[in-house]
PDB file of N, CA and C in Angstrom:
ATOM      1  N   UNK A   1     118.647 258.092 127.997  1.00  0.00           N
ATOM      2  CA  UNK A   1     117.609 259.062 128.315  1.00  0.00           C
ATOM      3  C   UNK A   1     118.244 260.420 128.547  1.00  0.00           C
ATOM      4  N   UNK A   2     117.959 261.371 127.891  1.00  0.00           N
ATOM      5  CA  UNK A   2     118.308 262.928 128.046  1.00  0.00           C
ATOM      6  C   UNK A   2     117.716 263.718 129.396  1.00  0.00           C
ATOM      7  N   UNK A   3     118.308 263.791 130.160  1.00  0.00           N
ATOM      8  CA  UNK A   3     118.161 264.654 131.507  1.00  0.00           C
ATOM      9  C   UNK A   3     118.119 265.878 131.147  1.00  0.00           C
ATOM     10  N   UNK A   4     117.656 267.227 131.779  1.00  0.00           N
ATOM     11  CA  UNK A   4     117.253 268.754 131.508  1.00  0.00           C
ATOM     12  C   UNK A   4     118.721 268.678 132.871  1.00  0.00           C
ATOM     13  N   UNK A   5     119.031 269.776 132.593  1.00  0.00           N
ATOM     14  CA  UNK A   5     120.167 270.457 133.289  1.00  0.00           C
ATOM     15  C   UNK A   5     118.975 271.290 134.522  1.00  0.00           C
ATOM     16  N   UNK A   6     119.037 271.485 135.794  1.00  0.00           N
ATOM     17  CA  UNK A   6     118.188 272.298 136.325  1.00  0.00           C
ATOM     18  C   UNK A   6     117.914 274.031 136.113  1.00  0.00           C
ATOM     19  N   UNK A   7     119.643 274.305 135.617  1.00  0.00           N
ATOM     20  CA  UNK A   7     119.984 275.711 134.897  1.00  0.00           C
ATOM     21  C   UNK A   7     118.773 275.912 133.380  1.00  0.00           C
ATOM     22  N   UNK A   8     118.782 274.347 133.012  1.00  0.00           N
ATOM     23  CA  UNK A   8     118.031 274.776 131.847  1.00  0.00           C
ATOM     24  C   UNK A   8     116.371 275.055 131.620  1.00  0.00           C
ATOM     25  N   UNK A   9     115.573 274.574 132.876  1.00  0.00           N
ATOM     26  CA  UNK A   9     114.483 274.579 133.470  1.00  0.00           C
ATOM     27  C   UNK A   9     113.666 275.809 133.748  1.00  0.00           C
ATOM     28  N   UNK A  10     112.747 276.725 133.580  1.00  0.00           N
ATOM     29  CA  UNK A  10     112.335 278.091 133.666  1.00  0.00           C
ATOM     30  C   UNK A  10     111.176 277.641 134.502  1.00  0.00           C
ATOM     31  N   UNK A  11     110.483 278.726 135.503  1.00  0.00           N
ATOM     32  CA  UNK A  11     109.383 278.638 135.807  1.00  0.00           C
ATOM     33  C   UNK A  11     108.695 279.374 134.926  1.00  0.00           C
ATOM     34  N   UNK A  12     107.210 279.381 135.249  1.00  0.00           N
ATOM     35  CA  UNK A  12     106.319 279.662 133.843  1.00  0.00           C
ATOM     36  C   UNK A  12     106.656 281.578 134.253  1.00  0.00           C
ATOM     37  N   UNK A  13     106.748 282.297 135.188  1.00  0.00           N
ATOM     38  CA  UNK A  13     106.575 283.556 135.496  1.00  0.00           C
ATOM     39  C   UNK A  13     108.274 284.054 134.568  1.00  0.00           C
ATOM     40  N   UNK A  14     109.409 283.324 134.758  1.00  0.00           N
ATOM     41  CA  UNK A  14     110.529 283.466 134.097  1.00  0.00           C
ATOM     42  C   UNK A  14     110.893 283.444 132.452  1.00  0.00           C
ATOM     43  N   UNK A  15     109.326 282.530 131.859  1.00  0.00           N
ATOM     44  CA  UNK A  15     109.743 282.638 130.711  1.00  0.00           C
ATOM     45  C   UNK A  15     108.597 283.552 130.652  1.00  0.00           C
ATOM     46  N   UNK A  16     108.177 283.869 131.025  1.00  0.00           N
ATOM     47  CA  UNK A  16     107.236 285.343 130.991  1.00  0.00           C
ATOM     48  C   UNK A  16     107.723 286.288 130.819  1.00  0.00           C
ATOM     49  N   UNK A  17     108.648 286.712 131.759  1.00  0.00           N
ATOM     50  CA  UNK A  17     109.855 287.588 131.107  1.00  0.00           C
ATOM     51  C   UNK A  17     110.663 287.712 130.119  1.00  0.00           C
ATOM     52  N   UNK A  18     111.110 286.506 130.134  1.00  0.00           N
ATOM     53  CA  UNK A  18     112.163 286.534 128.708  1.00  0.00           C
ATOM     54  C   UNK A  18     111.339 286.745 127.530  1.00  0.00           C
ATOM     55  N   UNK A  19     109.910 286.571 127.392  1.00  0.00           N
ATOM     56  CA  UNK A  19     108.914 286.455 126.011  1.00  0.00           C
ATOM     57  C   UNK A  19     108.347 287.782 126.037  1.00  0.00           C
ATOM     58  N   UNK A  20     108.362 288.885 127.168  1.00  0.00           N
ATOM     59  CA  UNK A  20     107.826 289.853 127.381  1.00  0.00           C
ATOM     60  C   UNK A  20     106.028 289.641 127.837  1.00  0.00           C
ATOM     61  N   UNK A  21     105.908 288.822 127.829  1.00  0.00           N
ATOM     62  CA  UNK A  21     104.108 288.533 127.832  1.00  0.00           C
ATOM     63  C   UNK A  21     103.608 288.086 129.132  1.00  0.00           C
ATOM     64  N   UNK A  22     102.840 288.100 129.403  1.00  0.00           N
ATOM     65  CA  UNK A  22     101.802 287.452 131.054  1.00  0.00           C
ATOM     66  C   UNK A  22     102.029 285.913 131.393  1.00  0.00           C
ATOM     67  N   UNK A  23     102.014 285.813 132.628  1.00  0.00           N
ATOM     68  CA  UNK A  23     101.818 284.212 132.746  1.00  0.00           C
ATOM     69  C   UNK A  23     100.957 283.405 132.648  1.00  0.00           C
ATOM     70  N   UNK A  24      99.557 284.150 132.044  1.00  0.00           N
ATOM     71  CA  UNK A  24      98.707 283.859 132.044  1.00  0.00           C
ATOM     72  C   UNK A  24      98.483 283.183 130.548  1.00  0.00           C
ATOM     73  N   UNK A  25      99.251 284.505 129.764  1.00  0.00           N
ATOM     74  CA  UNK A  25      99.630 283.647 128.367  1.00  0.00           C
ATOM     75  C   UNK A  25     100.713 282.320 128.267  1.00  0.00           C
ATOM     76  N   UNK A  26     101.587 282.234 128.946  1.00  0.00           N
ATOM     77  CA  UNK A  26     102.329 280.732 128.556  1.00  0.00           C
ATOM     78  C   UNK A  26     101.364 279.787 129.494  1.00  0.00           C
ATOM     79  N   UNK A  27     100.407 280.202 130.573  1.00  0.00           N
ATOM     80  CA  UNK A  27      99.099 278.845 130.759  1.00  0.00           C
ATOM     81  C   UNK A  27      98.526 278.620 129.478  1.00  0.00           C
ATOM     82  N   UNK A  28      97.936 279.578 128.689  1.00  0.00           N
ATOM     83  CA  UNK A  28      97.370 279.611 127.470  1.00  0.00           C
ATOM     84  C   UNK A  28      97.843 278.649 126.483  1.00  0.00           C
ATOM     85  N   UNK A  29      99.324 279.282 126.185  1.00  0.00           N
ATOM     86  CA  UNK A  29     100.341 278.457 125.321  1.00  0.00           C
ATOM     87  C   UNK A  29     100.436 276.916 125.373  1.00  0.00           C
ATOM     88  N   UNK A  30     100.571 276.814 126.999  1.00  0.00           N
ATOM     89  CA  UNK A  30     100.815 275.588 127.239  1.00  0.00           C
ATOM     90  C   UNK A  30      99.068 274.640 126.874  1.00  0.00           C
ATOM     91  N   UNK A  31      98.090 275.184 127.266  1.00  0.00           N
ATOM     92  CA  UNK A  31      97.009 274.210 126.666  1.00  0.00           C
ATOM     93  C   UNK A  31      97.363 274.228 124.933  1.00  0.00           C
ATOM     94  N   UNK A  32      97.527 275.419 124.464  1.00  0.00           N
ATOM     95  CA  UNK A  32      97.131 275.170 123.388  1.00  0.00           C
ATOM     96  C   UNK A  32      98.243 274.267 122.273  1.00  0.00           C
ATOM     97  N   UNK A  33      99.208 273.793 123.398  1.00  0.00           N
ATOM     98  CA  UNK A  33     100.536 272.598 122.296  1.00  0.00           C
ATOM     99  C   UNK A  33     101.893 273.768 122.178  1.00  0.00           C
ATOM    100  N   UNK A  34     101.847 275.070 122.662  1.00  0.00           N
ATOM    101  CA  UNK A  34     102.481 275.837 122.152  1.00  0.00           C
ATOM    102  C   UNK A  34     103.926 275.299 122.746  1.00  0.00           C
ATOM    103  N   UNK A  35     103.802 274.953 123.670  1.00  0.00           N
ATOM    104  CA  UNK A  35     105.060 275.019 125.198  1.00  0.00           C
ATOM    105  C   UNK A  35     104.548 273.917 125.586  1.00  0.00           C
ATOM    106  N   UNK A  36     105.413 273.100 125.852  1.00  0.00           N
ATOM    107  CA  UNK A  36     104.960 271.845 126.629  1.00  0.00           C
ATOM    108  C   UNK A  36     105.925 271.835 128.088  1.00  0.00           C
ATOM    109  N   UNK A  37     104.431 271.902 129.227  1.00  0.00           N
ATOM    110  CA  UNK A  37     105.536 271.606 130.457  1.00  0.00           C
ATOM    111  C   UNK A  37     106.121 270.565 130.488  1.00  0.00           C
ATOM    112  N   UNK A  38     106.917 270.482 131.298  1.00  0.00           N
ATOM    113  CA  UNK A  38     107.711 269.413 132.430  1.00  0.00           C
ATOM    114  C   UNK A  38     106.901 269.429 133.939  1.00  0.00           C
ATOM    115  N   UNK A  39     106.812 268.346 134.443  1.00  0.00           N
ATOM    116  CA  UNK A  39     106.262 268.347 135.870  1.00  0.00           C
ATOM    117  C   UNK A  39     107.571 268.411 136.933  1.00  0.00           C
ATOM    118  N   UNK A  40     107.378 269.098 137.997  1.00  0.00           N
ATOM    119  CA  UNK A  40     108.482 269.223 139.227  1.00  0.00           C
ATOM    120  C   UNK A  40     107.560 267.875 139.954  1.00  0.00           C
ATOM    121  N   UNK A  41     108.562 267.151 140.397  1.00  0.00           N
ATOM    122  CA  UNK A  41     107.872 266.200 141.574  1.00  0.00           C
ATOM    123  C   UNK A  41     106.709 266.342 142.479  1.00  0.00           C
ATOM    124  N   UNK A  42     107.145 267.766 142.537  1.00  0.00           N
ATOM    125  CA  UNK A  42     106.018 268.953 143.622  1.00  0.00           C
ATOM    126  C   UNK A  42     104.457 269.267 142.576  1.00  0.00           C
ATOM    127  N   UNK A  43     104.739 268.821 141.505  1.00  0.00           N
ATOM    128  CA  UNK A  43     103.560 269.263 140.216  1.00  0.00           C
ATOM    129  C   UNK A  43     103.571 270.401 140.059  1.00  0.00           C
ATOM    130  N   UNK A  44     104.824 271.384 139.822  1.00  0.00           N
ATOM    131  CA  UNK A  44     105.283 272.355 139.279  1.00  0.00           C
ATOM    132  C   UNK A  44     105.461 272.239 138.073  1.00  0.00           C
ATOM    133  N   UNK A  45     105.015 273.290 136.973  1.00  0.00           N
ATOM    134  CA  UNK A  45     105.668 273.394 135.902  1.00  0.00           C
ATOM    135  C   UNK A  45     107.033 274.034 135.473  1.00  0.00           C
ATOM    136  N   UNK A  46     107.343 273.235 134.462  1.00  0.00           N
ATOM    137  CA  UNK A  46     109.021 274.016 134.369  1.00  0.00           C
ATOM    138  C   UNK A  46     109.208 273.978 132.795  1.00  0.00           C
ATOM    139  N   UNK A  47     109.738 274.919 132.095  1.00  0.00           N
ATOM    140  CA  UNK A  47     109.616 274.945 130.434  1.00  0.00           C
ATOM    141  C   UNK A  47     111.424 274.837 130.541  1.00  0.00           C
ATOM    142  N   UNK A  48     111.773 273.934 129.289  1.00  0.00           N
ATOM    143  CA  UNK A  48     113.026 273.603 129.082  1.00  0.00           C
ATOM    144  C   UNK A  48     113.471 275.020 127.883  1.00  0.00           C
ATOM    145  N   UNK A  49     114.385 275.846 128.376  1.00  0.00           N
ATOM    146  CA  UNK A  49     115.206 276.972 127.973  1.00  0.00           C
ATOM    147  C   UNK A  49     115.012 277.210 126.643  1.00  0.00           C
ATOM    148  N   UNK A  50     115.715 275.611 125.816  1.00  0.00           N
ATOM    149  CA  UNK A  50     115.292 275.280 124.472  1.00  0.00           C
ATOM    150  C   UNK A  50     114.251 275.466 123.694  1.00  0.00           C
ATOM    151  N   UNK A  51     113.041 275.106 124.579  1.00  0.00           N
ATOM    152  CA  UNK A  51     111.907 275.038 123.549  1.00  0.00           C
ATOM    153  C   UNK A  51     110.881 276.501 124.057  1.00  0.00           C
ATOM    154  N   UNK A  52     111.595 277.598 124.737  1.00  0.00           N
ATOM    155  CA  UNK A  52     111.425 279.127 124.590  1.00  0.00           C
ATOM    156  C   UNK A  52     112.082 279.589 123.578  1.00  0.00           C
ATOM    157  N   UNK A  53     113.004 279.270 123.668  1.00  0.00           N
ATOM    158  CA  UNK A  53     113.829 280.003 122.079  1.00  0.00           C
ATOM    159  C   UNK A  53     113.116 279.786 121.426  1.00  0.00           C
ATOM    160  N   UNK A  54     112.742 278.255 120.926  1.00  0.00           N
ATOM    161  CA  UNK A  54     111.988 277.542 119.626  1.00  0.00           C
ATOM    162  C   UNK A  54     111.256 278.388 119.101  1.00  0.00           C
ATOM    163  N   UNK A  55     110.005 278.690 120.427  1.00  0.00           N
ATOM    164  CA  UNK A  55     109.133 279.286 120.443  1.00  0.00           C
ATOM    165  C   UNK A  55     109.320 280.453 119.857  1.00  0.00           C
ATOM    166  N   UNK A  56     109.936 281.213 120.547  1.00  0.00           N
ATOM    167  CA  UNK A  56     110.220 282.883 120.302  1.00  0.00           C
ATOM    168  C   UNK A  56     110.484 282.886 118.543  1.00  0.00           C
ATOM    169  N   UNK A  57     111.367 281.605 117.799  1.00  0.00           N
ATOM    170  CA  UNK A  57     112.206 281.966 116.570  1.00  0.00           C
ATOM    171  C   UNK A  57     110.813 281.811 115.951  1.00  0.00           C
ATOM    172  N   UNK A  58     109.693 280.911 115.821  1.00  0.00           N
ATOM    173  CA  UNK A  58     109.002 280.745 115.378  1.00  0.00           C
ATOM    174  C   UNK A  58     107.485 281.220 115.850  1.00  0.00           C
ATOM    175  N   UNK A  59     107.543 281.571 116.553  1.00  0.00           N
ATOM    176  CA  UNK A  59     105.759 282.252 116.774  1.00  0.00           C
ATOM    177  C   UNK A  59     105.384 283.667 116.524  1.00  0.00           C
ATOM    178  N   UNK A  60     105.137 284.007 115.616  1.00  0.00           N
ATOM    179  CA  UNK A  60     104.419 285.342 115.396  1.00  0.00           C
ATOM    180  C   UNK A  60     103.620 285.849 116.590  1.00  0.00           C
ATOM    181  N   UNK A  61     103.298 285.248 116.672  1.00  0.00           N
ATOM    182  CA  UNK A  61     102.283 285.520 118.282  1.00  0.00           C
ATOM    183  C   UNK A  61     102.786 286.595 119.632  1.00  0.00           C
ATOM    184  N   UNK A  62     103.993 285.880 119.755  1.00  0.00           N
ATOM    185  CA  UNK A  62     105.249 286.143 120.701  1.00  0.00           C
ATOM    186  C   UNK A  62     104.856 288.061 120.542  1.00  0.00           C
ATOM    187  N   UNK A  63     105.067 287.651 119.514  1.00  0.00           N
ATOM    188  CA  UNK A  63     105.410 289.318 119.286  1.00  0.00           C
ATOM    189  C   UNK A  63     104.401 290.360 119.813  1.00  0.00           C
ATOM    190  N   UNK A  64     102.807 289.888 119.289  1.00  0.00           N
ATOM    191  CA  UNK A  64     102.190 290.234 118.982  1.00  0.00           C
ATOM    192  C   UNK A  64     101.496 290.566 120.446  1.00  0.00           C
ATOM    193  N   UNK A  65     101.690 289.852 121.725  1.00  0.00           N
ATOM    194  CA  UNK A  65     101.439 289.665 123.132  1.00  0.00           C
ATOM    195  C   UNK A  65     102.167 290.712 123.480  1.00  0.00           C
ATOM    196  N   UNK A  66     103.452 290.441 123.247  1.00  0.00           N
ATOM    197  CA  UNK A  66     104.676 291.526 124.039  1.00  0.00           C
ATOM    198  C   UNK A  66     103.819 292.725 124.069  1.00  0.00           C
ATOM    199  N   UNK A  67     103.629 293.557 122.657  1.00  0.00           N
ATOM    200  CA  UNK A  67     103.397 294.328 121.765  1.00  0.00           C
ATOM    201  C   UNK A  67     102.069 295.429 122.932  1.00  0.00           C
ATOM    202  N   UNK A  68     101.359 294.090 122.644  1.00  0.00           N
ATOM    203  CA  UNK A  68     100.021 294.209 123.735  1.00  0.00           C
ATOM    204  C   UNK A  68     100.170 294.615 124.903  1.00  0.00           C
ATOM    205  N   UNK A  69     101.331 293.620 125.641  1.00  0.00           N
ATOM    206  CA  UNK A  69     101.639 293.801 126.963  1.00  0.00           C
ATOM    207  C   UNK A  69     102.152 294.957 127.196  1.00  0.00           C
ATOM    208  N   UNK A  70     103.005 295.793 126.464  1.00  0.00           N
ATOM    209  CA  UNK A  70     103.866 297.057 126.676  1.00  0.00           C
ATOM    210  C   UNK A  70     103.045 298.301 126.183  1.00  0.00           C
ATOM    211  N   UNK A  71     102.104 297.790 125.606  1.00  0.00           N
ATOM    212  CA  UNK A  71     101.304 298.991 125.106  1.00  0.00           C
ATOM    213  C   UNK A  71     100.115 299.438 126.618  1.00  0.00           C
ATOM    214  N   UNK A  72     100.075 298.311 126.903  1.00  0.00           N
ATOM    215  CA  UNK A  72      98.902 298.024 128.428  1.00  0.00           C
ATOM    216  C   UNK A  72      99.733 298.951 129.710  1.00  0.00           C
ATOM    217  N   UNK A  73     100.877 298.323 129.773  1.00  0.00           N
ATOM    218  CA  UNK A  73     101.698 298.901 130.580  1.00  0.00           C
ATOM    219  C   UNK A  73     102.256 300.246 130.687  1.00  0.00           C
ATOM    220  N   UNK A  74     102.184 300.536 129.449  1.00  0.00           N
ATOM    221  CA  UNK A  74     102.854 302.145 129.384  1.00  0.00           C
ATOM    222  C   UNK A  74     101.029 303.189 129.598  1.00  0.00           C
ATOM    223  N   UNK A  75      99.970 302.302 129.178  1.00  0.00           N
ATOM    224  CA  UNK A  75      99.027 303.447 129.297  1.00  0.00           C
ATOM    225  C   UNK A  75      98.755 303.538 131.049  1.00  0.00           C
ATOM    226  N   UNK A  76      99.090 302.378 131.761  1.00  0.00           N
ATOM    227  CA  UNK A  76      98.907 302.332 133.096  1.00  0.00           C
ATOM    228  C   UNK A  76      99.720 302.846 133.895  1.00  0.00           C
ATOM    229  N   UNK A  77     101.011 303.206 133.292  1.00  0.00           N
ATOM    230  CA  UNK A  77     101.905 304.087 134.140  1.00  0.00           C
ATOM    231  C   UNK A  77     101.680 305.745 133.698  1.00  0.00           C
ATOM    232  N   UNK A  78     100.980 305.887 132.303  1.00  0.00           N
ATOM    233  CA  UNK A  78     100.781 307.221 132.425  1.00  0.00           C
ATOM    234  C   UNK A  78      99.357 307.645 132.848  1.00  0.00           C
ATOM    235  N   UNK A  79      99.098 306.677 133.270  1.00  0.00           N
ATOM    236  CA  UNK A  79      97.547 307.261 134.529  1.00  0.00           C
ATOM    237  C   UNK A  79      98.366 307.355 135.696  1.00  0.00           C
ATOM    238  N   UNK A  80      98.845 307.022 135.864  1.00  0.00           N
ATOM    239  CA  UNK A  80      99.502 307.366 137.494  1.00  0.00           C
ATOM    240  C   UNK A  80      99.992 305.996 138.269  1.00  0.00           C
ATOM    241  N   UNK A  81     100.033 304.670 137.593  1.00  0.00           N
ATOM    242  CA  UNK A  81     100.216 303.648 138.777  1.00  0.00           C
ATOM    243  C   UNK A  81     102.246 303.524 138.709  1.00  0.00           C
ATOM    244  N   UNK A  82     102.263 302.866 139.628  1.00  0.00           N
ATOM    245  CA  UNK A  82     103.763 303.026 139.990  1.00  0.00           C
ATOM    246  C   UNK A  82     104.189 302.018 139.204  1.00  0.00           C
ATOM    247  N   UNK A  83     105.470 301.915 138.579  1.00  0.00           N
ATOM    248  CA  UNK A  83     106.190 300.640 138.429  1.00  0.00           C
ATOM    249  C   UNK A  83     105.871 299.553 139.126  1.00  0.00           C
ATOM    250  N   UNK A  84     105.583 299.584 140.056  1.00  0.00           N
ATOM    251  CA  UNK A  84     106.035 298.259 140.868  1.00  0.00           C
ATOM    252  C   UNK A  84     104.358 297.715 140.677  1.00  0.00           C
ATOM    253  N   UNK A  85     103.625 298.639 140.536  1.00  0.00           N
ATOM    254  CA  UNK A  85     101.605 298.326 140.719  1.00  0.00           C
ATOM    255  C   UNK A  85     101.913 297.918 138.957  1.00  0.00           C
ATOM    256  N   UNK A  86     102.427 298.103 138.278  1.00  0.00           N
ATOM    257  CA  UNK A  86     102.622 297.808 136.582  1.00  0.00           C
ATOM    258  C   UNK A  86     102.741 296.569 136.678  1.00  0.00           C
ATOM    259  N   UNK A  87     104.200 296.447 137.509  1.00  0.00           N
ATOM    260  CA  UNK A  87     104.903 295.084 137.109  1.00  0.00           C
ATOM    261  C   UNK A  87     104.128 294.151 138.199  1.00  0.00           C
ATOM    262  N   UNK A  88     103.670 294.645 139.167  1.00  0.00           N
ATOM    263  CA  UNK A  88     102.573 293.396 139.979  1.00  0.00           C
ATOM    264  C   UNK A  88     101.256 292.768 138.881  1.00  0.00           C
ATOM    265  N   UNK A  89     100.947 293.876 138.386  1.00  0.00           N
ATOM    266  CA  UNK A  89      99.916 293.798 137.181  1.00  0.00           C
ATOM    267  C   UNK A  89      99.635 293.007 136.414  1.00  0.00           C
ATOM    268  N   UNK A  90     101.004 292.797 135.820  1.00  0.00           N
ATOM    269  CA  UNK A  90     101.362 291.856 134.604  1.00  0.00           C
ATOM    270  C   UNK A  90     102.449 290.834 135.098  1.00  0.00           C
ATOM    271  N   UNK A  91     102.353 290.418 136.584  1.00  0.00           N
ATOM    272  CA  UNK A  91     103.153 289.549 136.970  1.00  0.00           C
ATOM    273  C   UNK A  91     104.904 289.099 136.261  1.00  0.00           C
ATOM    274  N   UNK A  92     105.397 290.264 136.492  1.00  0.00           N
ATOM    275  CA  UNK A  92     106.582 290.769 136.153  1.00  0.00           C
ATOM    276  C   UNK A  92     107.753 291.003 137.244  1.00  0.00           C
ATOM    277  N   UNK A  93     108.624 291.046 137.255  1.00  0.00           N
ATOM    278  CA  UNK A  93     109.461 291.598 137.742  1.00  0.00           C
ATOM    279  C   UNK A  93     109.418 293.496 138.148  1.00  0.00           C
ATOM    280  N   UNK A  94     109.940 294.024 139.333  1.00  0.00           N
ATOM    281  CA  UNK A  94     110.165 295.508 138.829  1.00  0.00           C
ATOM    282  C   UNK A  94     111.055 295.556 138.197  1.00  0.00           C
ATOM    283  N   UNK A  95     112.281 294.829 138.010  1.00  0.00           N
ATOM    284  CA  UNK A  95     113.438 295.690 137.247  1.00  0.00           C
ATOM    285  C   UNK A  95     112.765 295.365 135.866  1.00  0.00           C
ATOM    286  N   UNK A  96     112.121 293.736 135.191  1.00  0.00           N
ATOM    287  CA  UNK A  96     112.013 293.698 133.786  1.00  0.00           C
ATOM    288  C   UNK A  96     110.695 294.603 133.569  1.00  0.00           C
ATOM    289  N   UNK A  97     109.922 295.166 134.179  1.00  0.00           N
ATOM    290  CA  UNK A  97     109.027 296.085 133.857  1.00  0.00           C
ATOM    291  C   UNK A  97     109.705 297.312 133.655  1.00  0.00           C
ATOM    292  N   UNK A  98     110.860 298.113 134.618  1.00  0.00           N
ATOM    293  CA  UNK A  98     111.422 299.512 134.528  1.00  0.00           C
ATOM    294  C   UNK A  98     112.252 299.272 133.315  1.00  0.00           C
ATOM    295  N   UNK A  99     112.847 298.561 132.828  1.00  0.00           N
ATOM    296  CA  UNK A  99     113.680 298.348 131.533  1.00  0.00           C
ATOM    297  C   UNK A  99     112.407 297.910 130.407  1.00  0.00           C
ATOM    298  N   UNK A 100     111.255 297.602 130.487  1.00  0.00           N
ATOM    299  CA  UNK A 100     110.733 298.208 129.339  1.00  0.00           C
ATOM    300  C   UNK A 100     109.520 299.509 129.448  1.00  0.00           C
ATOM    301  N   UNK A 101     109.523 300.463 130.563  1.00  0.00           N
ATOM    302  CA  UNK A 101     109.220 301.196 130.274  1.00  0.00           C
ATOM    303  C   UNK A 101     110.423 302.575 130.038  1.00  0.00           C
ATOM    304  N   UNK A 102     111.182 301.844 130.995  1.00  0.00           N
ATOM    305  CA  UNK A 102     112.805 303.289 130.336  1.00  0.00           C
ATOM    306  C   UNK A 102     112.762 303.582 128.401  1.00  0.00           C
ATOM    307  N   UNK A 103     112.803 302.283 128.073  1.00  0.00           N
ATOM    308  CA  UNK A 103     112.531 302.407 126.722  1.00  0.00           C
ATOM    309  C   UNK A 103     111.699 302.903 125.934  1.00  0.00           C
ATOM    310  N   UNK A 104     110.606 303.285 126.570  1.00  0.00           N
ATOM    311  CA  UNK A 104     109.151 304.216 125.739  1.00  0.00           C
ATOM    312  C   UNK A 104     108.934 305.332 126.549  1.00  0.00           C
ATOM    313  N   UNK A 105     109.093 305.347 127.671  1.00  0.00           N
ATOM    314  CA  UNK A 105     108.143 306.632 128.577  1.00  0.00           C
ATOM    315  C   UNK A 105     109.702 307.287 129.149  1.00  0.00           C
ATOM    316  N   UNK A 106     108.998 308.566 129.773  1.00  0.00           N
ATOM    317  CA  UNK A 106     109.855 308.899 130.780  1.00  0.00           C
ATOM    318  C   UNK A 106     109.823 308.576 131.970  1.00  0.00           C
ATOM    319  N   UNK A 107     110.685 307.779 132.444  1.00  0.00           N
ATOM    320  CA  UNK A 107     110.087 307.469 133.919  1.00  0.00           C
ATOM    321  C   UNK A 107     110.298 308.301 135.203  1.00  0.00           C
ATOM    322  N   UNK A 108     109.424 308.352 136.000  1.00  0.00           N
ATOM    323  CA  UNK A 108     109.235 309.169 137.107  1.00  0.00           C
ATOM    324  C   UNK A 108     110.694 308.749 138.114  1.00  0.00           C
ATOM    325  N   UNK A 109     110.662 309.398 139.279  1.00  0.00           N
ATOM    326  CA  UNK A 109     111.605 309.108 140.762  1.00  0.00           C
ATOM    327  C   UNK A 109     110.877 308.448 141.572  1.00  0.00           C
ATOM    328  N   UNK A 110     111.326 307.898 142.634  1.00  0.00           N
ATOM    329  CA  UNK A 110     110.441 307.193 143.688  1.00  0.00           C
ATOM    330  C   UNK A 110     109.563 308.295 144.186  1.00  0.00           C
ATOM    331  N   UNK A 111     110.362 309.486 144.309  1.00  0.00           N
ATOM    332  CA  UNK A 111     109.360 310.898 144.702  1.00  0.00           C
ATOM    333  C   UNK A 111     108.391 311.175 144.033  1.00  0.00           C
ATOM    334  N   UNK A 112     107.996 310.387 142.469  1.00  0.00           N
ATOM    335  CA  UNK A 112     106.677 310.746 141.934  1.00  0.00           C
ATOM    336  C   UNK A 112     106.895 311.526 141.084  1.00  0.00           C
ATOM    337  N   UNK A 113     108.278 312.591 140.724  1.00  0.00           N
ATOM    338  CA  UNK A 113     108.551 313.864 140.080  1.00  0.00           C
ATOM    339  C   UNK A 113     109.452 312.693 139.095  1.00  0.00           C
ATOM    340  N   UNK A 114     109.591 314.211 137.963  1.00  0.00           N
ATOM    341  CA  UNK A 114     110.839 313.152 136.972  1.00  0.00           C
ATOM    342  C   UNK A 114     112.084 314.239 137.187  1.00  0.00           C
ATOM    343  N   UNK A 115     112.893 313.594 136.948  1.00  0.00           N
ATOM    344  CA  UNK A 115     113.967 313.600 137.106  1.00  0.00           C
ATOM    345  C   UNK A 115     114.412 315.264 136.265  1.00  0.00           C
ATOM    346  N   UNK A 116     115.513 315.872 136.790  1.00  0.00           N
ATOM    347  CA  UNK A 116     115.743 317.415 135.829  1.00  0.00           C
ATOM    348  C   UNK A 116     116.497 316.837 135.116  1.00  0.00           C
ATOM    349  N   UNK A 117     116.912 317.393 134.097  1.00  0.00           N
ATOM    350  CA  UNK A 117     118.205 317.376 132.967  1.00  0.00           C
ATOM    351  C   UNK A 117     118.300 318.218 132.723  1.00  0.00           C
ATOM    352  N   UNK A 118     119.705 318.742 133.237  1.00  0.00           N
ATOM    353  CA  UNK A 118     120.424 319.921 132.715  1.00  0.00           C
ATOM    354  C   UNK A 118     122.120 319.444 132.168  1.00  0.00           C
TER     355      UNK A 118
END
């Protein structure tokens, strides 16, 4: 019988991150055959490392969520909500939310101002 390594085990909010998308979408995934949980003793779900990759090499979808998700996120930080009200939003991390908005927007200071460059 093949045992999961506990290193190899994700909670559903972790492979949320790594896929860029909501946790609301790998609940989705998971009804729809996409992702199949594992049960924690506790009746936790846990996705095996492996079959996120799988996922990612093969689902068009993947993309197509992220895509969504970062497009959602960047119009909500340029109304005014903070990083951290973004990444609560889309049940994220702050740092994996500030590393994908560093990448499209300019991001503000904790002071609300952006930053000079000279």
């Amino acid at each position: 019988m093949f045992v999961q390594e506990p290193n190899d085990m994700l909670k559903p909010r972790e492979v949320a991150e790594l896929l860029g998308v909501r946790t609301t979408t790998i609940a989705r995934w998971a009804r729809e055959g996409k992702l199949s949980p594992l049960r924690t003793p506790g009746g936790h779900r846990r996705y095996s490392r492996t079959a996120v990759r799988e996922l990612l090499a093969t689902d068009p979808e993947c993309d197509t969520e992220r895509q969504r998700m970062v497009e959602d996120a960047v119009r909500l930080y340029g109304q005014g909500w903070s990083i951290r009200q973004v990444a609560d939003r889309f049940e994220c991390s702050y740092g994996a939310m500030r590393r994908i908005l560093m990448g499209r927007v300019r991001v503000r200071n904790r002071s609300g101002t952006y930053p000079t460059t000279e």
